[in-house]
Protein backbone atom coordinates (compact mmCIF):
# COMPACT_ATOMS: atom_id res chain seq x y z
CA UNK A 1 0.00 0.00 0.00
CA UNK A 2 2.90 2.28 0.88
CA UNK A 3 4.39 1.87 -2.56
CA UNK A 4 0.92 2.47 -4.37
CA UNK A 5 0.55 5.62 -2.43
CA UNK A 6 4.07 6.52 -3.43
CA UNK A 7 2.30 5.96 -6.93
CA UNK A 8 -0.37 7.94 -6.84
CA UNK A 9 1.19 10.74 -5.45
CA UNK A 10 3.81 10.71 -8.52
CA UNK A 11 0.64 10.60 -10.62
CA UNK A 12 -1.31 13.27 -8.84
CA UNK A 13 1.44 15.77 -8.49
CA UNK A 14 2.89 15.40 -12.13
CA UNK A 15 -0.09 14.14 -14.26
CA UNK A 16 -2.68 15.72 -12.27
CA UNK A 17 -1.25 19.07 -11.47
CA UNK A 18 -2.75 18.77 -7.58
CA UNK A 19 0.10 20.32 -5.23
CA UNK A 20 -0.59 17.41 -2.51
CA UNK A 21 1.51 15.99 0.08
CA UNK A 22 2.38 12.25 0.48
CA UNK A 23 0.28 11.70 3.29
CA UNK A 24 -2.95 12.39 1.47
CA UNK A 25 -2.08 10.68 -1.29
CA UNK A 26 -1.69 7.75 0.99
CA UNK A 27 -4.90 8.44 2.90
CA UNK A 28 -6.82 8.33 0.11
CA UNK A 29 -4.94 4.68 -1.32
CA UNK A 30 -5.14 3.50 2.32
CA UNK A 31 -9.29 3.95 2.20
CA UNK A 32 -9.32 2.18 -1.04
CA UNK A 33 -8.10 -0.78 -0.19
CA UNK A 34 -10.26 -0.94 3.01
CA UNK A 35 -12.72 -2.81 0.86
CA UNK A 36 -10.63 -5.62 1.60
CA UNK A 37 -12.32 -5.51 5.25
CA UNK A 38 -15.83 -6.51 2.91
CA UNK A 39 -14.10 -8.69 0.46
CA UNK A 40 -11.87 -10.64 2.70
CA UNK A 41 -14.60 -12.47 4.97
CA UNK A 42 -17.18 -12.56 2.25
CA UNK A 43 -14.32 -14.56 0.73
CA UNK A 44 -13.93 -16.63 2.98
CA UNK A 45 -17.54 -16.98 3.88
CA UNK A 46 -18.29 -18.02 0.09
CA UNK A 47 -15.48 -20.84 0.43
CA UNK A 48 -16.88 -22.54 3.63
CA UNK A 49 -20.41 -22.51 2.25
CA UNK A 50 -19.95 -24.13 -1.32
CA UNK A 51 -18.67 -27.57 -1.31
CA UNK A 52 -14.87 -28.63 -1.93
CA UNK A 53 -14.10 -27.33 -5.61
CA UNK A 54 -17.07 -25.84 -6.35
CA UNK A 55 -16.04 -22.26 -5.51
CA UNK A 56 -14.75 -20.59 -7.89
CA UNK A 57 -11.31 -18.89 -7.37
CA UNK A 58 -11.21 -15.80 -9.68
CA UNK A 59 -14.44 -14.74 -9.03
CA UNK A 60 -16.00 -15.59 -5.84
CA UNK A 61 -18.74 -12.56 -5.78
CA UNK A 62 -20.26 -14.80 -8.41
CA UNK A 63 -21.73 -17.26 -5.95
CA UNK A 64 -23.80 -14.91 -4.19
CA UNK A 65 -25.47 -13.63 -7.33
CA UNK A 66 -28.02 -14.04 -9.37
CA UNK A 67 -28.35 -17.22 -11.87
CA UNK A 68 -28.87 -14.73 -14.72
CA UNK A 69 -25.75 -12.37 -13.51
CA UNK A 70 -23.56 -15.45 -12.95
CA UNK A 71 -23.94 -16.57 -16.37
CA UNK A 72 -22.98 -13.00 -17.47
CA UNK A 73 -19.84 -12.86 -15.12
CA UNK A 74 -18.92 -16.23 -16.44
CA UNK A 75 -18.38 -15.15 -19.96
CA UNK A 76 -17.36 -12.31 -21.96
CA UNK A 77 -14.08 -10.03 -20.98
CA UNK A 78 -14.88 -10.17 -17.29
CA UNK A 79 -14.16 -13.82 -17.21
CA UNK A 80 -10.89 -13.42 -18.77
CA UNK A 81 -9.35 -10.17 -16.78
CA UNK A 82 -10.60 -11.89 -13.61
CA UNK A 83 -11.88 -8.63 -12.49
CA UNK A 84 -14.11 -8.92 -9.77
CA UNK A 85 -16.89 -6.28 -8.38
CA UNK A 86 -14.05 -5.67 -5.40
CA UNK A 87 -11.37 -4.28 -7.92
CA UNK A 88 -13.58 -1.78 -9.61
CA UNK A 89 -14.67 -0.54 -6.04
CA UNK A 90 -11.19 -0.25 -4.98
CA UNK A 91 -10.22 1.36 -8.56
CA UNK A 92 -13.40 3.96 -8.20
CA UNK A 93 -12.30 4.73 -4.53
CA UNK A 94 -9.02 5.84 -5.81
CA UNK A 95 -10.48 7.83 -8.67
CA UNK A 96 -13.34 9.79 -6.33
CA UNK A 97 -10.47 10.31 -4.00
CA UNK A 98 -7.80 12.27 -6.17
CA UNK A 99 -6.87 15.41 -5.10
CA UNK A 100 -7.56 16.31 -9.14
């Protein structure tokens, strides 16, 4: 996290313009990633539930959904970027947080 803050501040202070300091920058990457608090147990949750092998590894939000929105998530582009609803909340944090 320390690194990606390191990151963003680069990014924010030369791409961005924004005259910010290094601690916001890592404020605002440290509340990001706090959706690993949500993600982590559900996780976890989702693997004790479903029987051995059944879970599936790359995208475990797709258990709790939806037959009609699993069969979406388990095809197309999403299925091959392993991008799960987690990483776009993280990556949407990080953009409503810039100093910009």
């Amino acid at each position: 996290m320390l690194i990606i803050g390191l990151v963003m501040w680069g990014t924010y202070s030369l791409l961005g313009g924004a005259s910010t300091n290094f601690s916001t920058a890592f404020s605002i990457t440290a509340h990001a990633f706090l959706t690993g608090l949500v993600s982590s147990p559900l996780f976890i949750l989702i693997l004790y539930l479903k029987p051995y092998g059944t879970a599936d590894l790359e995208n475990p939000v797709a258990a709790i959904l939806p037959r009609c929105c699993r069969t979406i998530l388990q095809s197309g582009w999403w299925r091959r970027k392993s991008i799960d609803l987690f990483t776009f909340w993280t990556l949407i944090l990080l953009a409503i947080g810039s100093p910009l």
